[in-house]
Protein backbone atom coordinates (compact mmCIF):
# COMPACT_ATOMS: atom_id res chain seq x y z
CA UNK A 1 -108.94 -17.15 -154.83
CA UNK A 2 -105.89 -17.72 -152.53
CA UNK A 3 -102.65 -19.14 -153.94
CA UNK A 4 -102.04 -21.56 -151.02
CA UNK A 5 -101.54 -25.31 -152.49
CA UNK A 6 -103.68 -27.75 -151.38
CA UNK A 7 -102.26 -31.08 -149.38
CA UNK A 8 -103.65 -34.02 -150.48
CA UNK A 9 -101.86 -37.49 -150.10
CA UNK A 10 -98.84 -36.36 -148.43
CA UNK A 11 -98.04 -33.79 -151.61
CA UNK A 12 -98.96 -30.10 -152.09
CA UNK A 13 -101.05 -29.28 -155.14
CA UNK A 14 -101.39 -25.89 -156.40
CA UNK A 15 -105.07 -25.21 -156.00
CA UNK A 16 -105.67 -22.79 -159.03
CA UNK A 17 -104.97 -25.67 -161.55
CA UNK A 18 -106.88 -27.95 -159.53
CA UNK A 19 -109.80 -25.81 -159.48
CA UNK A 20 -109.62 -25.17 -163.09
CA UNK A 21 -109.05 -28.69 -164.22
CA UNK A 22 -112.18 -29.92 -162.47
CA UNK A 23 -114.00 -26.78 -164.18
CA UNK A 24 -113.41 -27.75 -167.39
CA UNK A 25 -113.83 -31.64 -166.53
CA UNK A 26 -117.17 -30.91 -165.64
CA UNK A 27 -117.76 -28.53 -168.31
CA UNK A 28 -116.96 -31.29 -170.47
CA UNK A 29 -118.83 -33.94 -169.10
CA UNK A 30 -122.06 -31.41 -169.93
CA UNK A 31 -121.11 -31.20 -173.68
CA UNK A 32 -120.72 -35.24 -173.70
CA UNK A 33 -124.06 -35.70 -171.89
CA UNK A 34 -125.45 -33.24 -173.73
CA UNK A 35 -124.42 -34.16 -177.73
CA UNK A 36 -125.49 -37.64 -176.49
CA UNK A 37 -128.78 -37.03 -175.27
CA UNK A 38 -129.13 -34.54 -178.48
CA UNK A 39 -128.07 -37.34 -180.83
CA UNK A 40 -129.66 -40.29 -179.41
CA UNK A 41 -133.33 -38.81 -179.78
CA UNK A 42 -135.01 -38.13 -176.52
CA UNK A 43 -138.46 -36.63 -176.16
CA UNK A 44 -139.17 -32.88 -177.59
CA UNK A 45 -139.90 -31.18 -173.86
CA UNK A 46 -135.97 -32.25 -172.77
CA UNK A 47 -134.82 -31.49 -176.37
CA UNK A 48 -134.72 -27.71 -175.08
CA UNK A 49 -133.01 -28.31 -171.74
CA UNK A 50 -130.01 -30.33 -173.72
CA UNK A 51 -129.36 -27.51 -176.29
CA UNK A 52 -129.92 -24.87 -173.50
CA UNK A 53 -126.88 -26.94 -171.82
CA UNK A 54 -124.80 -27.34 -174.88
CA UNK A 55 -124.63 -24.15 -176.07
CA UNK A 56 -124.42 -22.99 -172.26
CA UNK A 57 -121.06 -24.99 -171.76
CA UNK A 58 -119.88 -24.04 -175.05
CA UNK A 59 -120.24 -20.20 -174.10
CA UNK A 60 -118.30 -20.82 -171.58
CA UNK A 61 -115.46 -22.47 -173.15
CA UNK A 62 -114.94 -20.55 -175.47
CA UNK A 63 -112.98 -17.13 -175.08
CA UNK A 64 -115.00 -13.95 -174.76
CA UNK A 65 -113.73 -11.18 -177.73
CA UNK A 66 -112.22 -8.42 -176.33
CA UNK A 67 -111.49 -5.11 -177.80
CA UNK A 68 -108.24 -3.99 -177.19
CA UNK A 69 -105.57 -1.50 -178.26
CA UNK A 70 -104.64 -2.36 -181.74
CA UNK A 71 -101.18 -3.61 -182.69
CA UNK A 72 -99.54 -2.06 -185.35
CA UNK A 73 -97.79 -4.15 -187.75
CA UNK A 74 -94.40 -3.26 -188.80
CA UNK A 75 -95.68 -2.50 -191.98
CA UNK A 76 -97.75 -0.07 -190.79
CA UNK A 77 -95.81 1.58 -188.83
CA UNK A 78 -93.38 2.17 -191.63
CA UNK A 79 -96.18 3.50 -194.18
CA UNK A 80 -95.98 7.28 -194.01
């Protein structure tokens, strides 16, 4: 993805946040529709498509574990 803003309005916007915002605004709107539909009681067949969504959009919000080089505390480091 470029790093050139976007112009909008007379104003330059930088277009990474823009796109991200509106990711997660829609991502959001999914989890709203979703716990909605979910809690208001619609029929069994779409039960499965809302809880598909939900935990969809929350697997995406979230942050993916990642195994990385392990930090070594300063405690550690002074045990011999």
């Amino acid at each position: 993805m470029s790093a050139t803003p976007w112009k909008c309005c007379g104003a330059e916007y930088p277009r990474r946040e823009i796109v991200f915002f509106a990711q997660v605004a829609a991502i959001f709107a999914v989890l709203v529709a979703s716990v909605y539909n979910l809690t208001v009681g619609v029929e069994r067949s779409d039960r499965e498509l809302w809880i598909a969504l939900l935990s969809s959009a929350l697997g995406y919000m979230l942050p993916n574990p990642a195994l990385g080089p392990r930090r070594v505390t300063a405690t550690l480091a002074a045990a011999p």
